[in-house]
PDB file of N, CA and C in Angstrom:
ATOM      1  N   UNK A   1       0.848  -1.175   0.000  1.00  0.00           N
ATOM      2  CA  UNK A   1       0.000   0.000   0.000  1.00  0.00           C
ATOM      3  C   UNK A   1       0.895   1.239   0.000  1.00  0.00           C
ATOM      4  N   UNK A   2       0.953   2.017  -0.495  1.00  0.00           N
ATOM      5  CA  UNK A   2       1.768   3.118  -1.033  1.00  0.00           C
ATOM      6  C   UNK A   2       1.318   4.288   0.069  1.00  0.00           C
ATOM      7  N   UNK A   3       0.032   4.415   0.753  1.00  0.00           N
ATOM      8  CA  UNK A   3      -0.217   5.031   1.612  1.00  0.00           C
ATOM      9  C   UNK A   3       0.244   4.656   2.722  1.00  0.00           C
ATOM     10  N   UNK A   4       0.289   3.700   3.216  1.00  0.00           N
ATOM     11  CA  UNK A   4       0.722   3.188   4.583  1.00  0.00           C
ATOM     12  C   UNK A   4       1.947   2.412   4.678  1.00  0.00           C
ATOM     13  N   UNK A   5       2.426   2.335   3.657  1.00  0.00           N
ATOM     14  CA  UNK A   5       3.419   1.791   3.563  1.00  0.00           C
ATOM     15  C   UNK A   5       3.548   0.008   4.301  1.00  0.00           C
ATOM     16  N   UNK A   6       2.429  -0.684   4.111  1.00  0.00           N
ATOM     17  CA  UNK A   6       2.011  -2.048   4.665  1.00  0.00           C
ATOM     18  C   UNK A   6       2.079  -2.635   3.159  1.00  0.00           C
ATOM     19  N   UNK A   7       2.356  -3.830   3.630  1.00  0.00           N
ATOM     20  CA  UNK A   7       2.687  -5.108   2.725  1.00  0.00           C
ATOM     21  C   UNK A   7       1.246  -5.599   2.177  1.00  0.00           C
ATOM     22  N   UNK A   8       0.442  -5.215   1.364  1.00  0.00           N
ATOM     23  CA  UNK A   8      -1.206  -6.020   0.938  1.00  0.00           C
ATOM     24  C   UNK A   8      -1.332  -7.605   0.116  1.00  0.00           C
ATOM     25  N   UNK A   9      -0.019  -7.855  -0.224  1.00  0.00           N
ATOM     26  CA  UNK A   9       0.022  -9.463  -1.049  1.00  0.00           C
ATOM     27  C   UNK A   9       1.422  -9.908  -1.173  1.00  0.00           C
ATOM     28  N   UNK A  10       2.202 -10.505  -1.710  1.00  0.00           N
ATOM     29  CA  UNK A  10       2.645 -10.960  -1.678  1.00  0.00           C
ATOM     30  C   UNK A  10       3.041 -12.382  -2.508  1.00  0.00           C
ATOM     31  N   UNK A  11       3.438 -12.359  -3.807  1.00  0.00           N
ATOM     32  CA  UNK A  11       3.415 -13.243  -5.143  1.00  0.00           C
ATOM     33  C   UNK A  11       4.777 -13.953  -5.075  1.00  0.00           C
ATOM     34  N   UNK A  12       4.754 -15.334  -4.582  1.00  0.00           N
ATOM     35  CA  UNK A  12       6.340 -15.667  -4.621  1.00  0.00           C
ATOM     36  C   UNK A  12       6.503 -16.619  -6.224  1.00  0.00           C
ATOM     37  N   UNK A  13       7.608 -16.589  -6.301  1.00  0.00           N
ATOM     38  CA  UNK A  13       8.444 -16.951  -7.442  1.00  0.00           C
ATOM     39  C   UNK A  13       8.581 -18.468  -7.581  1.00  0.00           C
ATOM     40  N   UNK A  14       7.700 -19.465  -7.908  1.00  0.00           N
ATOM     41  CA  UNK A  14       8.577 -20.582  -7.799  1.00  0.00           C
ATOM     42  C   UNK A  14       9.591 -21.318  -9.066  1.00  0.00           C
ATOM     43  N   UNK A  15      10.904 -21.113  -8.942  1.00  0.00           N
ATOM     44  CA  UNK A  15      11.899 -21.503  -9.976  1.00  0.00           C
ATOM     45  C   UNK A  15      12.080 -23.167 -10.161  1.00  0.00           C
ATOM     46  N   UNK A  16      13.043 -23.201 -11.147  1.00  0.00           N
ATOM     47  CA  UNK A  16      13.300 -24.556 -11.411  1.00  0.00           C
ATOM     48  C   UNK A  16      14.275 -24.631 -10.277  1.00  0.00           C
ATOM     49  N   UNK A  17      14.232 -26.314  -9.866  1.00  0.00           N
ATOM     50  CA  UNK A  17      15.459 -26.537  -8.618  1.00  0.00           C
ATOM     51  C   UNK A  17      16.946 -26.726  -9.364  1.00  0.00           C
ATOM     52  N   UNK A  18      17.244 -26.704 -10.791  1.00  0.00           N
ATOM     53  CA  UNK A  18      18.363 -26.488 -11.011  1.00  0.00           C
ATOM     54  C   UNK A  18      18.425 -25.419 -11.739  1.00  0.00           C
ATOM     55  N   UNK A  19      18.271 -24.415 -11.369  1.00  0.00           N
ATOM     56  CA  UNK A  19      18.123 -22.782 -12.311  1.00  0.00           C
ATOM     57  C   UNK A  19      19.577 -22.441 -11.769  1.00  0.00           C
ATOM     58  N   UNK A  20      20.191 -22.762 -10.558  1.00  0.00           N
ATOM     59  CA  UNK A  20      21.272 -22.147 -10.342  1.00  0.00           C
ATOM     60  C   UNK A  20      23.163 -22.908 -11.226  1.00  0.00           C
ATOM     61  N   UNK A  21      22.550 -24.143 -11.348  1.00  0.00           N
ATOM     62  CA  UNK A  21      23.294 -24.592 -12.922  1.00  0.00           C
ATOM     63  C   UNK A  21      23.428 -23.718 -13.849  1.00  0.00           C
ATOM     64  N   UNK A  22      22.673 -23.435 -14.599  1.00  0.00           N
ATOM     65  CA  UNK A  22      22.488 -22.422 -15.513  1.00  0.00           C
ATOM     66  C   UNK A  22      23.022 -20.910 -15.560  1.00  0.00           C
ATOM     67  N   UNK A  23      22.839 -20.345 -14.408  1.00  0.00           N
ATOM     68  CA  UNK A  23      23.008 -19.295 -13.868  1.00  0.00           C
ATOM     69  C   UNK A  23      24.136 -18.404 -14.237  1.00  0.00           C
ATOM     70  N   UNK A  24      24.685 -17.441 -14.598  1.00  0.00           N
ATOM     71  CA  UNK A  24      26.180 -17.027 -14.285  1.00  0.00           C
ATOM     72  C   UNK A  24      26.252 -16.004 -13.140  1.00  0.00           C
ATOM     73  N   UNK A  25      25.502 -14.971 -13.168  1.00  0.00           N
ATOM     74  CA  UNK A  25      25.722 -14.023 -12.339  1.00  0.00           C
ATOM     75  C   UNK A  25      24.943 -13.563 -10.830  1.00  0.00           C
ATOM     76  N   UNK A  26      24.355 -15.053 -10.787  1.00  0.00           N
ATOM     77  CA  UNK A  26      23.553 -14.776  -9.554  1.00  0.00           C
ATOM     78  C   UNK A  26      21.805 -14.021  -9.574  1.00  0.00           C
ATOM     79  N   UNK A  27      20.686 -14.325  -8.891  1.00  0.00           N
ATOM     80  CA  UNK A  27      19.605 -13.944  -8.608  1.00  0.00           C
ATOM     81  C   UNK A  27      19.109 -12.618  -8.484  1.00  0.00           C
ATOM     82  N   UNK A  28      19.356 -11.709  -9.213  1.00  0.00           N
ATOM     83  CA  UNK A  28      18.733 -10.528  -9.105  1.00  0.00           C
ATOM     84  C   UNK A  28      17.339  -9.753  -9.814  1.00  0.00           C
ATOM     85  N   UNK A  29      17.344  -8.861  -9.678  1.00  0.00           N
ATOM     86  CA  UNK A  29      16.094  -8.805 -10.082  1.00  0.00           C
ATOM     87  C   UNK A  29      16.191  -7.129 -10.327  1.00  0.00           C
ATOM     88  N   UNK A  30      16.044  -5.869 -11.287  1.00  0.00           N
ATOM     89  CA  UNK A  30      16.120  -4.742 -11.656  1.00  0.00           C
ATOM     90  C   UNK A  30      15.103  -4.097 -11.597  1.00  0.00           C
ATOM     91  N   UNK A  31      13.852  -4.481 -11.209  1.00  0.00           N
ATOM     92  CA  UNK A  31      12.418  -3.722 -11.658  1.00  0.00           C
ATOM     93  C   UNK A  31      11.470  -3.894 -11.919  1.00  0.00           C
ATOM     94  N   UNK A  32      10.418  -3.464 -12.080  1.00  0.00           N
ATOM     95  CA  UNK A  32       8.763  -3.751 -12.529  1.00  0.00           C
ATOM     96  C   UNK A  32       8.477  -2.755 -13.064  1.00  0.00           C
ATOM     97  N   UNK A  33       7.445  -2.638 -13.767  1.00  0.00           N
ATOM     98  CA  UNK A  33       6.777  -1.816 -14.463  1.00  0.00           C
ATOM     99  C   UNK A  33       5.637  -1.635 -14.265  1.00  0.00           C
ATOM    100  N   UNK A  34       4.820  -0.451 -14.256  1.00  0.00           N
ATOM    101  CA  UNK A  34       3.252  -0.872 -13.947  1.00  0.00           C
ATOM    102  C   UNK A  34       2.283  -0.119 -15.049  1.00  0.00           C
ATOM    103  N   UNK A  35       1.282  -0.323 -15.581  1.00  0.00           N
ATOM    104  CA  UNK A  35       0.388   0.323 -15.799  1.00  0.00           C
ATOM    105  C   UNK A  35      -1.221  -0.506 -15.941  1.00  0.00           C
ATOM    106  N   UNK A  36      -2.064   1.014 -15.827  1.00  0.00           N
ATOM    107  CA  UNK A  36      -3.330   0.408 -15.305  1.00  0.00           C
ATOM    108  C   UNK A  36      -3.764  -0.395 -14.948  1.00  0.00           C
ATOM    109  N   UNK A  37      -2.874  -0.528 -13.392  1.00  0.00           N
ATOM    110  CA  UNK A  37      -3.137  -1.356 -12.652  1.00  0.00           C
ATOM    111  C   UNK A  37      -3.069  -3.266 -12.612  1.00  0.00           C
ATOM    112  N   UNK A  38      -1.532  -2.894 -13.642  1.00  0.00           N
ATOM    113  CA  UNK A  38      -1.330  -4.313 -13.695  1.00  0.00           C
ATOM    114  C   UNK A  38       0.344  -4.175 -13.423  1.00  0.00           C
ATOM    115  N   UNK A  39       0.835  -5.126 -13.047  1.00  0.00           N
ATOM    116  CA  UNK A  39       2.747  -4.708 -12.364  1.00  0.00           C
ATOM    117  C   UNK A  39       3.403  -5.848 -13.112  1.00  0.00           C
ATOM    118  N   UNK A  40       3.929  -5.574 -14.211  1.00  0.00           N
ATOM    119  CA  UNK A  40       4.661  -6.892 -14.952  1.00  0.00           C
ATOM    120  C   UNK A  40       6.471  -6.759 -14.641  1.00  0.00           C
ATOM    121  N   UNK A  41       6.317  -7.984 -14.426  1.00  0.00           N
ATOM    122  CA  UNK A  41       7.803  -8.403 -13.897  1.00  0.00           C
ATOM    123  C   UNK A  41       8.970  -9.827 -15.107  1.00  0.00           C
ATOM    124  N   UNK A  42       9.780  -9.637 -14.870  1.00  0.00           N
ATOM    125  CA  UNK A  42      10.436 -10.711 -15.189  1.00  0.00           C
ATOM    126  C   UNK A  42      11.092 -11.631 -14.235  1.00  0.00           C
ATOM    127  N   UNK A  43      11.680 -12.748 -14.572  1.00  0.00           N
ATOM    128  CA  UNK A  43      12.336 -13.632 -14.055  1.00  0.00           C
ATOM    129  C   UNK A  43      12.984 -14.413 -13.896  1.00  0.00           C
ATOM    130  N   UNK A  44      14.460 -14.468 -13.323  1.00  0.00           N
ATOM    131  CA  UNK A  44      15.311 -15.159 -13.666  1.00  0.00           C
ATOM    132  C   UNK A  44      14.994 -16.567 -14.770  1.00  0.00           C
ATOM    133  N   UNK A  45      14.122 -17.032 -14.570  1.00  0.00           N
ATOM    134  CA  UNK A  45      14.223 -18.610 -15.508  1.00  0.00           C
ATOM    135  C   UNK A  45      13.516 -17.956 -16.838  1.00  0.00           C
ATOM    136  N   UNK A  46      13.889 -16.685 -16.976  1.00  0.00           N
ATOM    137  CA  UNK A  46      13.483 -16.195 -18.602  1.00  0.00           C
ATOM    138  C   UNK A  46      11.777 -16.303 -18.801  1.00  0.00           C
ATOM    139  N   UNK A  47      11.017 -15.706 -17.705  1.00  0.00           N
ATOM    140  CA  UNK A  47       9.386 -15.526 -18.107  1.00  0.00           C
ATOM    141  C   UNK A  47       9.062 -13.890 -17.737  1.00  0.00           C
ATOM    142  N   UNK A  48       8.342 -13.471 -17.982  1.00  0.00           N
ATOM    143  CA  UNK A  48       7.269 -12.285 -18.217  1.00  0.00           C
ATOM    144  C   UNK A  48       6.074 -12.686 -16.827  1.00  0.00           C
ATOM    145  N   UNK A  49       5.843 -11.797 -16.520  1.00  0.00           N
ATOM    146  CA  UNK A  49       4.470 -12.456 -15.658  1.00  0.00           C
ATOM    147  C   UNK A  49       3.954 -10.873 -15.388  1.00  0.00           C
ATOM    148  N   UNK A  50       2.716 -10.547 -15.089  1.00  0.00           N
ATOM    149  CA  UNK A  50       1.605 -10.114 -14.922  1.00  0.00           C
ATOM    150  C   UNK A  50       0.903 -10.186 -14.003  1.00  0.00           C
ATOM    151  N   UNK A  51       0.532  -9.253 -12.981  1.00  0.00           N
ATOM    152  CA  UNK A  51       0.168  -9.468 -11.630  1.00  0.00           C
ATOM    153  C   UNK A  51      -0.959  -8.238 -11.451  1.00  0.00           C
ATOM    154  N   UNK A  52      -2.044  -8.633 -10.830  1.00  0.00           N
ATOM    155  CA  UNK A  52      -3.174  -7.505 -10.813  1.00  0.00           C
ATOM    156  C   UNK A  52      -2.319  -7.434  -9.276  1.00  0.00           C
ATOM    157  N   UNK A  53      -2.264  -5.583  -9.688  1.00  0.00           N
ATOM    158  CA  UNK A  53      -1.984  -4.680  -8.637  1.00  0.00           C
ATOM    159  C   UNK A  53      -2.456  -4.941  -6.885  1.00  0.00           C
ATOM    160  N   UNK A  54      -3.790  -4.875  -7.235  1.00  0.00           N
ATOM    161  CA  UNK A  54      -4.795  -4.604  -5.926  1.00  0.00           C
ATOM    162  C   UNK A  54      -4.574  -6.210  -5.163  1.00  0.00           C
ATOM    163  N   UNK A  55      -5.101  -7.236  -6.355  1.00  0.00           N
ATOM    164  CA  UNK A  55      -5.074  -8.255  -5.426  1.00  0.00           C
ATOM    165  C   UNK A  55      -4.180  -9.127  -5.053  1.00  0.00           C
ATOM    166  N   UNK A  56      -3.329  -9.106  -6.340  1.00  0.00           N
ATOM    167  CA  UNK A  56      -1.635  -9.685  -6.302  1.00  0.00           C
ATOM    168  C   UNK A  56      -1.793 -11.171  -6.778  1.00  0.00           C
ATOM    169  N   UNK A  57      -2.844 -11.733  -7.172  1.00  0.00           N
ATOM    170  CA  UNK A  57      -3.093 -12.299  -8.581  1.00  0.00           C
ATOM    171  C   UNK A  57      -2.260 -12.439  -9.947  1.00  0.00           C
ATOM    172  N   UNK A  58      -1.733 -13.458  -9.958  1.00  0.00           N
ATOM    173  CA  UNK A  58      -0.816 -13.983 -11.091  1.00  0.00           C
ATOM    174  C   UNK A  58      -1.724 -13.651 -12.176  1.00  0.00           C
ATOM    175  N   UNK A  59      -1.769 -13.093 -13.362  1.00  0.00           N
ATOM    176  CA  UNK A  59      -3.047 -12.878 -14.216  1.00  0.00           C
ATOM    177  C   UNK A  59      -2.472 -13.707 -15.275  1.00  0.00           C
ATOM    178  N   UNK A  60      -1.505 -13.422 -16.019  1.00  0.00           N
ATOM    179  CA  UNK A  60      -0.774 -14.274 -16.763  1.00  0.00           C
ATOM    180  C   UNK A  60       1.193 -14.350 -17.001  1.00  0.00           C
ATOM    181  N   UNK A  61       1.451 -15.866 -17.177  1.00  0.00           N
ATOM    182  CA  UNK A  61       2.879 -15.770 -17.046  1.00  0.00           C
ATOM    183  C   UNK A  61       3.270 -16.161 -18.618  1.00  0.00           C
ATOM    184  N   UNK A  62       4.235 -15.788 -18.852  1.00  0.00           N
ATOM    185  CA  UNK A  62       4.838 -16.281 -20.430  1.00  0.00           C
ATOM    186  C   UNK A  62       6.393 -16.753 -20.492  1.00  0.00           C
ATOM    187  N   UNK A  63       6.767 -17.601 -21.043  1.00  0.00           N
ATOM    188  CA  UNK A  63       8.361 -17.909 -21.485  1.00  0.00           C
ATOM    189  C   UNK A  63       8.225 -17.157 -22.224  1.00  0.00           C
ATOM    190  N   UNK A  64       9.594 -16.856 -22.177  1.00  0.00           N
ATOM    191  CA  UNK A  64      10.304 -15.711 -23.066  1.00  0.00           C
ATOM    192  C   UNK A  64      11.377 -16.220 -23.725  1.00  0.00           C
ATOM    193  N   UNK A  65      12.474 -17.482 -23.046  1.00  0.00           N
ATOM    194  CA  UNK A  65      13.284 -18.067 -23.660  1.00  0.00           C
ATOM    195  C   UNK A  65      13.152 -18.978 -22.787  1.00  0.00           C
ATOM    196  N   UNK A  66      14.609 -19.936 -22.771  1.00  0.00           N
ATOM    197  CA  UNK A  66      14.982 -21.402 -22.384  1.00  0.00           C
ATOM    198  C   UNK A  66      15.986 -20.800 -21.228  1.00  0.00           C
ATOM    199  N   UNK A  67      15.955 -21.077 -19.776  1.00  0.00           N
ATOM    200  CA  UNK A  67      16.940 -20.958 -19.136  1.00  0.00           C
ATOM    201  C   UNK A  67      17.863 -21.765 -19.375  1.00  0.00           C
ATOM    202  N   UNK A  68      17.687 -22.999 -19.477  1.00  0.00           N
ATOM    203  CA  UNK A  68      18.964 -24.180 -19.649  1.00  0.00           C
ATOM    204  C   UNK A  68      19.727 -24.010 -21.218  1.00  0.00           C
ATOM    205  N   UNK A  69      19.399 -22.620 -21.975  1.00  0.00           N
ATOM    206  CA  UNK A  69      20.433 -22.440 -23.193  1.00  0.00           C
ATOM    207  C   UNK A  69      20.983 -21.257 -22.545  1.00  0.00           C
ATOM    208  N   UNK A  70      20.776 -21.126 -21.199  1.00  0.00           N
ATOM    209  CA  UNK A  70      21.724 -19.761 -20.740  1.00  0.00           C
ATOM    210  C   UNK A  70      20.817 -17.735 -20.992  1.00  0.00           C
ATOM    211  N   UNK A  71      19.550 -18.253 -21.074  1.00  0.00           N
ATOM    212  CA  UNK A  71      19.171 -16.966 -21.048  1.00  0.00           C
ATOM    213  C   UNK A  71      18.330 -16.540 -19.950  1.00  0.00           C
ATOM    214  N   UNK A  72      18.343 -15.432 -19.236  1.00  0.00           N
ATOM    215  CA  UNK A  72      17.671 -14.833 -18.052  1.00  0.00           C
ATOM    216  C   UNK A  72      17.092 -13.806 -17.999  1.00  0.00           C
ATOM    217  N   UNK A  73      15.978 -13.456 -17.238  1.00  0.00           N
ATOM    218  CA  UNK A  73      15.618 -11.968 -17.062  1.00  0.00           C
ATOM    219  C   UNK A  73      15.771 -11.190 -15.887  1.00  0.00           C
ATOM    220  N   UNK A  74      16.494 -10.131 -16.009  1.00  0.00           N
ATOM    221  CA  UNK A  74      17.016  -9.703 -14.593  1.00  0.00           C
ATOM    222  C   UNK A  74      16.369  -8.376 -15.351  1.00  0.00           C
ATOM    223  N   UNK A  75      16.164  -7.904 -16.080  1.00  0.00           N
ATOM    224  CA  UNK A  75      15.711  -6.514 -16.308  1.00  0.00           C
ATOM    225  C   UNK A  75      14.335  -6.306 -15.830  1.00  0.00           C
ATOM    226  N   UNK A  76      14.075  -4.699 -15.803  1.00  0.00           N
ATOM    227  CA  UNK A  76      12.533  -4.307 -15.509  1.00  0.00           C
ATOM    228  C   UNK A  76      12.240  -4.394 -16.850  1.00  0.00           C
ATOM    229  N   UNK A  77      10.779  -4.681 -16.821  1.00  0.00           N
ATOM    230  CA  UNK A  77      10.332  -4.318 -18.257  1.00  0.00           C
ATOM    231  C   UNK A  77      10.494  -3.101 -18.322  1.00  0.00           C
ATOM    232  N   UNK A  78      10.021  -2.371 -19.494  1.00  0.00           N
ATOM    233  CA  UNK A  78       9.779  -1.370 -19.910  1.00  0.00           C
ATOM    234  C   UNK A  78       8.173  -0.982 -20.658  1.00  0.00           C
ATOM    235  N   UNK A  79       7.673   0.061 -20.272  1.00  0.00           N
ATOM    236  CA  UNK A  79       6.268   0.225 -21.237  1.00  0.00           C
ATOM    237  C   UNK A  79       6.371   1.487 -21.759  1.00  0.00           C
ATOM    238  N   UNK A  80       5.997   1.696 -23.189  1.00  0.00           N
ATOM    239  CA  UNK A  80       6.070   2.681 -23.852  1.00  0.00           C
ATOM    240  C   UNK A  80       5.225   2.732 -24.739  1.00  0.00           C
ATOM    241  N   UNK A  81       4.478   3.540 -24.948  1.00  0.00           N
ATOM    242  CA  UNK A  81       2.913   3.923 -25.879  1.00  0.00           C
ATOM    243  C   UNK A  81       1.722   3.537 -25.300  1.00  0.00           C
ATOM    244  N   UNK A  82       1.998   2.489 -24.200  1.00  0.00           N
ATOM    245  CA  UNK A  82       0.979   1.490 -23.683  1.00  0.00           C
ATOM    246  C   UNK A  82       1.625  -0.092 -24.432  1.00  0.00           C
ATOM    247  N   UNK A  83       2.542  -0.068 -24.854  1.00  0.00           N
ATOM    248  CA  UNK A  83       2.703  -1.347 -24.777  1.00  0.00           C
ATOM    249  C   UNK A  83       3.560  -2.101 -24.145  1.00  0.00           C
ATOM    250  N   UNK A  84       3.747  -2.756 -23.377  1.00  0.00           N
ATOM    251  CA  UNK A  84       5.209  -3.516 -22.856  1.00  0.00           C
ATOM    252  C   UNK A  84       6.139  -4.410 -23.301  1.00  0.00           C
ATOM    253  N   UNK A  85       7.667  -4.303 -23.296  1.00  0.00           N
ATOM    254  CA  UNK A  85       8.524  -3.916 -24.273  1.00  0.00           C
ATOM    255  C   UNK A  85       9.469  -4.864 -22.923  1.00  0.00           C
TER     256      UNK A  85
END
């Protein structure tokens, strides 16, 4: 909650148990993005995901690539025009 600064949900991550094979630089994470009321994130094992704001509701997740060919998402998305990028 941005007013009170209290925790309202809480969306955990569940990865592959050998994602850290793959890995080179360790678990981080750069950012989110939000608009109208939706907060899209990435994630280390290379997916996109989509989370309603208010209730913290997984809305939808997507691969983006193959972690086990070595690709990851540590970036924030980005949105620009209204689209996310």
């Amino acid at each position: 909650d941005a007013v009170s600064g209290r925790q309202k949900w809480k969306t955990p991550i569940a990865l592959p148990a050998d994602i850290n094979t793959y890995l080179c630089c360790g678990i981080h994470t750069r950012g989110m993005a939000a608009l109208d009321g939706v907060l899209y994130r990435t994630s280390i094992d290379a997916h996109v995901m989509a989370i309603d704001m208010a209730s913290g509701k997984t809305l939808w997740k997507q691969k983006a690539a193959d972690y086990k060919e070595g690709y990851s998402m540590t970036h924030a998305p980005l949105i620009a025009g209204g689209v996310l990028i």
